[in-house]
N, C-alpha and C. Protein backbone atom coordinates (compact mmCIF):
# COMPACT_ATOMS: atom_id res chain seq x y z
N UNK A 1 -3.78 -16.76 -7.70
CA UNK A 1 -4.38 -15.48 -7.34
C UNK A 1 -4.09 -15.16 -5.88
N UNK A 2 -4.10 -13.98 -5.59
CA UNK A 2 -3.60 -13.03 -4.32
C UNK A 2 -5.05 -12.55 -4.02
N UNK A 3 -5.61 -12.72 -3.05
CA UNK A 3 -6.50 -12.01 -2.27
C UNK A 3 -6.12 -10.90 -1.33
N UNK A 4 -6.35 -9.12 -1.81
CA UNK A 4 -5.85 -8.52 -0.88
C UNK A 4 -7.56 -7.82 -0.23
N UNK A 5 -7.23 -7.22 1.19
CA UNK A 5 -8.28 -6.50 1.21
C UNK A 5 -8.56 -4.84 1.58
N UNK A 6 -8.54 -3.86 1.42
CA UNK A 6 -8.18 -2.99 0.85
C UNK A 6 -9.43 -2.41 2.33
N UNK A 7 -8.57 -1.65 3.83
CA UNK A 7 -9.98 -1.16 4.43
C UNK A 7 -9.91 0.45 4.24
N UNK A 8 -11.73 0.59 4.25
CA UNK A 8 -11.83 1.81 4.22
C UNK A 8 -12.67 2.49 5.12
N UNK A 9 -13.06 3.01 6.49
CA UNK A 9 -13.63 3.38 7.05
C UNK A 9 -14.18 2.16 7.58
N UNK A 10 -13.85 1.04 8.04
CA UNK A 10 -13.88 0.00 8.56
C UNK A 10 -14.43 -0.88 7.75
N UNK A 11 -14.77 -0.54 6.43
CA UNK A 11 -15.20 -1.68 5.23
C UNK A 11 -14.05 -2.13 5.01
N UNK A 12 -14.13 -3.36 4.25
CA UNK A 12 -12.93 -4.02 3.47
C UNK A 12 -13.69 -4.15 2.23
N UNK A 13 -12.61 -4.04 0.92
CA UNK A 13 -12.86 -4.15 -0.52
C UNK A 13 -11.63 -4.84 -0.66
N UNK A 14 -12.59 -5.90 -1.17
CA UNK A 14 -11.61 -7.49 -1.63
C UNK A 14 -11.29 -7.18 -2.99
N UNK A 15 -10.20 -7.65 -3.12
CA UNK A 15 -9.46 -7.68 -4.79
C UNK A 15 -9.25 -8.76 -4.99
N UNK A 16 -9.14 -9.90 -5.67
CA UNK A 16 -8.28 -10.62 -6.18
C UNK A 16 -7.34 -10.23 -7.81
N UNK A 17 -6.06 -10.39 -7.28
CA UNK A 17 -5.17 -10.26 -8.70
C UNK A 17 -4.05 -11.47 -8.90
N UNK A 18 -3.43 -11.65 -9.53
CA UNK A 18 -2.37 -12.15 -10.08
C UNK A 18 -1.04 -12.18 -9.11
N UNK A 19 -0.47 -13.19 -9.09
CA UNK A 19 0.39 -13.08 -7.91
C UNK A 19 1.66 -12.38 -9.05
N UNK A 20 2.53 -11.46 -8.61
CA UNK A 20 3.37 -10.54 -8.91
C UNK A 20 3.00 -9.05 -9.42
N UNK A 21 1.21 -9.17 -9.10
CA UNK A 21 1.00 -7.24 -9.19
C UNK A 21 1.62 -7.17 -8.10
N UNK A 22 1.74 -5.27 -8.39
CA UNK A 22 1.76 -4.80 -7.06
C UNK A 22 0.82 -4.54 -6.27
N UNK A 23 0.97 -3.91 -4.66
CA UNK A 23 -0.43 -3.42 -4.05
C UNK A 23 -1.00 -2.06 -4.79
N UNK A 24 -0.17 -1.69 -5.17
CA UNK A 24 -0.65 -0.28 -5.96
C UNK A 24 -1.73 -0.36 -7.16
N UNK A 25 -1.00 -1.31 -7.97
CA UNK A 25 -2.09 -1.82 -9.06
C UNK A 25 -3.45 -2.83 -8.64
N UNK A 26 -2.97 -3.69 -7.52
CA UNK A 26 -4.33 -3.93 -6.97
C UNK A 26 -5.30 -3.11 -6.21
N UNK A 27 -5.07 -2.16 -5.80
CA UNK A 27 -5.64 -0.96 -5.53
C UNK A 27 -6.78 -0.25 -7.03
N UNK A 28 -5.54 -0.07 -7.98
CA UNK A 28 -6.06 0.59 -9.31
C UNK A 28 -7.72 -0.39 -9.91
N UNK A 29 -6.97 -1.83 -9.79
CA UNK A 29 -7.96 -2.58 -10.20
C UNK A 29 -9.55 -2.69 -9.38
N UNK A 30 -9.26 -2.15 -8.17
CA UNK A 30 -10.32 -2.38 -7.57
C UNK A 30 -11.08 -1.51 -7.22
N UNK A 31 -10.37 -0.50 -7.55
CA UNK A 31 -11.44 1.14 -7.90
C UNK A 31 -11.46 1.81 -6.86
N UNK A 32 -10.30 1.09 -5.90
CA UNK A 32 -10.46 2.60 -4.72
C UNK A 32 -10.32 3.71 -5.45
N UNK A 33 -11.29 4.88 -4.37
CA UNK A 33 -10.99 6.15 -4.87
C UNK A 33 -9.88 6.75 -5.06
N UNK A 34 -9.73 7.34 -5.77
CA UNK A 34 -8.85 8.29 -6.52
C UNK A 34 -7.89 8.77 -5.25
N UNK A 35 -8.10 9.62 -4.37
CA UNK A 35 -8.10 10.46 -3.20
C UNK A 35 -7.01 8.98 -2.42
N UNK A 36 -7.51 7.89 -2.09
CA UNK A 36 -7.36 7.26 -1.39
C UNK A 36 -5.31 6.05 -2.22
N UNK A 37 -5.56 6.73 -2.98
CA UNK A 37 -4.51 5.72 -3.53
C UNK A 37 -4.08 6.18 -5.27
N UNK A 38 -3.84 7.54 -5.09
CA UNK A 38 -4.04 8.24 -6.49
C UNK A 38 -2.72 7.91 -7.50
N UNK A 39 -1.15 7.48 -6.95
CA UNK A 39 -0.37 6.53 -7.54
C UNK A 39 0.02 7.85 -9.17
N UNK A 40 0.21 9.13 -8.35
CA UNK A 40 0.43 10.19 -9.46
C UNK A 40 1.94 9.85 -10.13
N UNK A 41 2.89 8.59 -9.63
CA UNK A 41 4.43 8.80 -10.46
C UNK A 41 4.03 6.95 -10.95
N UNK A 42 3.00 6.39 -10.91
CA UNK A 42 2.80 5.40 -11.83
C UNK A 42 3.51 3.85 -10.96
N UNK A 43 4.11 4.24 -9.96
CA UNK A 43 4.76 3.10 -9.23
C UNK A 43 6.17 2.93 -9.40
N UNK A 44 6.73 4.40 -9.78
CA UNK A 44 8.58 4.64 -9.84
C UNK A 44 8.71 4.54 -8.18
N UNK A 45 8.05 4.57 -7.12
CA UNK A 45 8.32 5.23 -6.16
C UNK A 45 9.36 6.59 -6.00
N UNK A 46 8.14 7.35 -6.51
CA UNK A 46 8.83 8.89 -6.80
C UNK A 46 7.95 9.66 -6.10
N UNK A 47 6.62 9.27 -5.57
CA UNK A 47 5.82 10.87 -4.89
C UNK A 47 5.44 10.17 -3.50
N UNK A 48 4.75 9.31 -3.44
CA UNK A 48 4.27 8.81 -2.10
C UNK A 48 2.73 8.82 -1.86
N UNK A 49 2.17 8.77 -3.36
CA UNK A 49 0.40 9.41 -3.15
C UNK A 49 0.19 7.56 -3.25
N UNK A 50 0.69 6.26 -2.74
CA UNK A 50 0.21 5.50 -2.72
C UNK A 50 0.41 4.75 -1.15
N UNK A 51 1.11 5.54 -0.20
CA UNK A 51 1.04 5.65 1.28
C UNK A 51 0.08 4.92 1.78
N UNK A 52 0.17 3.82 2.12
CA UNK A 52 -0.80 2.77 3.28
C UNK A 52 -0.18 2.73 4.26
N UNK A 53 -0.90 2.15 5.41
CA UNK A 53 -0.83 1.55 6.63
C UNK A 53 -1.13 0.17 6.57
N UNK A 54 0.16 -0.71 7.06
CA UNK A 54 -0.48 -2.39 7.02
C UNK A 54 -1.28 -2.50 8.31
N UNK A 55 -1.53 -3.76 8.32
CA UNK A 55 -2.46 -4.07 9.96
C UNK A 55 -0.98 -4.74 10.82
N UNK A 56 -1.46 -4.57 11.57
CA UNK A 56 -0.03 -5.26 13.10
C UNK A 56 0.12 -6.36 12.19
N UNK A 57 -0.75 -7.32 11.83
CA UNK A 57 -0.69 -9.32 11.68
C UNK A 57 0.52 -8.88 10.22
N UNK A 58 0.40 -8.14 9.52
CA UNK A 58 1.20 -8.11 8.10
C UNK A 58 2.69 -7.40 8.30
N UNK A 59 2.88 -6.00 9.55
CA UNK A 59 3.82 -5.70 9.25
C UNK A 59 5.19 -6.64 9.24
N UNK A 60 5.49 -8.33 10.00
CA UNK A 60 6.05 -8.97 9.85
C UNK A 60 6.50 -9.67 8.87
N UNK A 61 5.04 -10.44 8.33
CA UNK A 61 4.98 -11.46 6.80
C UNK A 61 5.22 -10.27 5.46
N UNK A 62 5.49 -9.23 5.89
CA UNK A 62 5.99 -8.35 4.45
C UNK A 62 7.49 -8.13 4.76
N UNK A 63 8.18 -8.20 5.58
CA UNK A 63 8.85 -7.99 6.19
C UNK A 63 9.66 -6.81 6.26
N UNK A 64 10.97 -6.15 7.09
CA UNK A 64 11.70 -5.45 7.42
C UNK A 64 11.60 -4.32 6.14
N UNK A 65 11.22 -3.04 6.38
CA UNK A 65 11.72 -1.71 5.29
C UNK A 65 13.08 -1.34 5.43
N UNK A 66 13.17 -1.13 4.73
CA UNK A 66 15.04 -0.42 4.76
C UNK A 66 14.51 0.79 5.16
N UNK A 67 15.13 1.04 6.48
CA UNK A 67 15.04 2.30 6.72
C UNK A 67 16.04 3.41 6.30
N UNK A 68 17.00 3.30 5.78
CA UNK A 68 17.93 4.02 5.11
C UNK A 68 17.46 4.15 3.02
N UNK A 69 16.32 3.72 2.90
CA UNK A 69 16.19 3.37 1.34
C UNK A 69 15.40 4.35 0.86
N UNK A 70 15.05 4.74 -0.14
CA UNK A 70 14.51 5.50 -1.03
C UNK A 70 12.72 5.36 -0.23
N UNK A 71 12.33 4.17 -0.05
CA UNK A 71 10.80 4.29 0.21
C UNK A 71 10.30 5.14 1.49
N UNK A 72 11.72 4.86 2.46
CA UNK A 72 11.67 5.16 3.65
C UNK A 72 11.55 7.15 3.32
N UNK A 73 12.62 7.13 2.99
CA UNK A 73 13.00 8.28 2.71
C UNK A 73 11.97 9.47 2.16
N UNK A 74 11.36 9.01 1.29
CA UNK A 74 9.63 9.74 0.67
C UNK A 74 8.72 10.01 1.73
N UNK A 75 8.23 8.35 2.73
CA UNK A 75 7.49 8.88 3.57
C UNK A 75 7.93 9.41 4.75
N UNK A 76 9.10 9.75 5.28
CA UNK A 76 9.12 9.60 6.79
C UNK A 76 8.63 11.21 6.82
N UNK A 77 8.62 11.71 6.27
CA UNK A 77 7.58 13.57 6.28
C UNK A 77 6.64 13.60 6.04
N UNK A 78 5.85 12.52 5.43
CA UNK A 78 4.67 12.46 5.11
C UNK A 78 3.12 12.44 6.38
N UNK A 79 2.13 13.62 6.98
CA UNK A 79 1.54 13.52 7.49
C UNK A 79 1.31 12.54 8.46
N UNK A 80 1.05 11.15 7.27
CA UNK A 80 0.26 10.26 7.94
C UNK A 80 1.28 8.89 8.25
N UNK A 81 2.92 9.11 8.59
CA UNK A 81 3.83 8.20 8.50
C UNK A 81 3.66 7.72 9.53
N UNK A 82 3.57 6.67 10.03
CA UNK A 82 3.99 5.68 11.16
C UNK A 82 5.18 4.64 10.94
N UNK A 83 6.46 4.93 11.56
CA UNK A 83 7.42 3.93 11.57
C UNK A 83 6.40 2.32 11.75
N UNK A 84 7.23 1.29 11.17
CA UNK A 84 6.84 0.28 10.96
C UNK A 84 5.24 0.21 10.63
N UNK A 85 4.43 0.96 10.20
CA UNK A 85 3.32 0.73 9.47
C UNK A 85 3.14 0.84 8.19
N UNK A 86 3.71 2.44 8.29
CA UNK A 86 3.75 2.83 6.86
C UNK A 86 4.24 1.70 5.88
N UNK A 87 3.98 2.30 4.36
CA UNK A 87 4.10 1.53 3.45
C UNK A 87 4.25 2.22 1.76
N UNK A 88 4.51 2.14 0.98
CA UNK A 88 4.42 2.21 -0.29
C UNK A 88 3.76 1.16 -1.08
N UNK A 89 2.50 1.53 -1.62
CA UNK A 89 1.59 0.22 -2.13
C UNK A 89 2.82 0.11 -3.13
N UNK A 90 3.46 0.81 -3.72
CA UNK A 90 3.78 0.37 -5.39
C UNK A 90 5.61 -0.61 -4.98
N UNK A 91 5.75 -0.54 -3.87
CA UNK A 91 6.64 -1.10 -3.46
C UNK A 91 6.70 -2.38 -2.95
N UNK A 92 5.45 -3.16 -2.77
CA UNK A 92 5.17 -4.40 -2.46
C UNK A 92 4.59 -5.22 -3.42
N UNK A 93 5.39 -6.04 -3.67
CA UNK A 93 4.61 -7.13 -4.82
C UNK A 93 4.01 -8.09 -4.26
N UNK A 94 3.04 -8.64 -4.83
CA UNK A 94 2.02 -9.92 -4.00
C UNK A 94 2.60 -10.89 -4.38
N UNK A 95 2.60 -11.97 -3.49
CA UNK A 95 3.18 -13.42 -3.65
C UNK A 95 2.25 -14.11 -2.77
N UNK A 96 2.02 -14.96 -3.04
CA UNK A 96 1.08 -16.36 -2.52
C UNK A 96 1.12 -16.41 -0.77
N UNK A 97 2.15 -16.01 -0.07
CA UNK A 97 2.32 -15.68 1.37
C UNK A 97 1.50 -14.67 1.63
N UNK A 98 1.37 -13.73 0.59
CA UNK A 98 0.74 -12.27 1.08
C UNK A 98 -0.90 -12.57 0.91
N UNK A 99 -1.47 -14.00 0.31
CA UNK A 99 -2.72 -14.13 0.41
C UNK A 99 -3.59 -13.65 1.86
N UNK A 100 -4.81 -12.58 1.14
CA UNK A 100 -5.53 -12.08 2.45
C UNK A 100 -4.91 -11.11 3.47
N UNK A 101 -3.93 -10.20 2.61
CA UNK A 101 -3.29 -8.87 3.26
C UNK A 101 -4.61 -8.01 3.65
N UNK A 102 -4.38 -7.41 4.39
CA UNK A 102 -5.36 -6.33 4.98
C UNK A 102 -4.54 -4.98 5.11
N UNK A 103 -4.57 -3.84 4.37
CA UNK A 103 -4.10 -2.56 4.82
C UNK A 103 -5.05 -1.61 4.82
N UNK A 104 -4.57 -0.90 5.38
CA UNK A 104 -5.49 0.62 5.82
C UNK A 104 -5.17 1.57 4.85
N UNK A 105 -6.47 2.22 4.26
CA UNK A 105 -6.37 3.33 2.77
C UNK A 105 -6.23 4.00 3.75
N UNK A 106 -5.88 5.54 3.48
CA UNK A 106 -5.03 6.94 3.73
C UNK A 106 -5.68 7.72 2.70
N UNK A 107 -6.14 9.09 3.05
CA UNK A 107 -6.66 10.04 2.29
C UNK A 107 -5.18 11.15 1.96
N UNK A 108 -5.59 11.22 0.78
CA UNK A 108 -4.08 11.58 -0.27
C UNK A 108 -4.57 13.19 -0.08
N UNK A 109 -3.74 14.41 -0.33
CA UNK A 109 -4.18 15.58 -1.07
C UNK A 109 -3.85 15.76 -2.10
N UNK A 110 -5.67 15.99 -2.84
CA UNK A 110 -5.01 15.96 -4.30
C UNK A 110 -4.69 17.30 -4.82
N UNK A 111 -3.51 17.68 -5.84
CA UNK A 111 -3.31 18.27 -6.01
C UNK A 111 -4.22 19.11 -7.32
């Protein structure tokens, strides 16, 4: 099991899942709000409504985004993008290293 923790207005909401979900589906499982992680193309990385922020300690141990790649490419227009923070939950799979990730939820507009 993967312990992630999911902050929201300075709370954290702990998940534990299965090591090879994604962060997206550990998100789903743990009932963040809708708003906060709404995952409208299912985890094709096709819309960007699953947009996090890691914490400083993670953007390393997840390591390097392709900045020329498809994930990059979705968010870098996106409102709330920060080079090297940003993220695509549905683009990171959990592995036993990623035990006790901490990212920052993002308020989505829903359509």
């Amino acid at each position: 099991m993967v312990t992630v923790y999911f902050v929201r207005d300075g709370s954290k909401i702990r998940v534990d899942v299965p090591e090879g979900t994604t962060l997206m589906e550990a998100a789903k499982e743990s009932h963040v709000r809708i708003h906060e992680i709404p995952a409208d193309c299912g985890g094709s990385c096709a819309c960007c409504t699953c947009h996090i922020h890691l914490t400083d300690k993670w953007v390393d141990k997840l390591g390097k985004i392709d900045y020329n790649g498809l994930e990059t490419s979705l968010m870098e227009y996106e409102k709330n993008y920060v080079e090297g923070v940003s993220r695509l939950a549905c683009q990171i799979k959990l592995q036993p290293e990623h035990d006790g990730l901490i990212v920052n939820l993002l308020k989505h507009e829903l359509l």
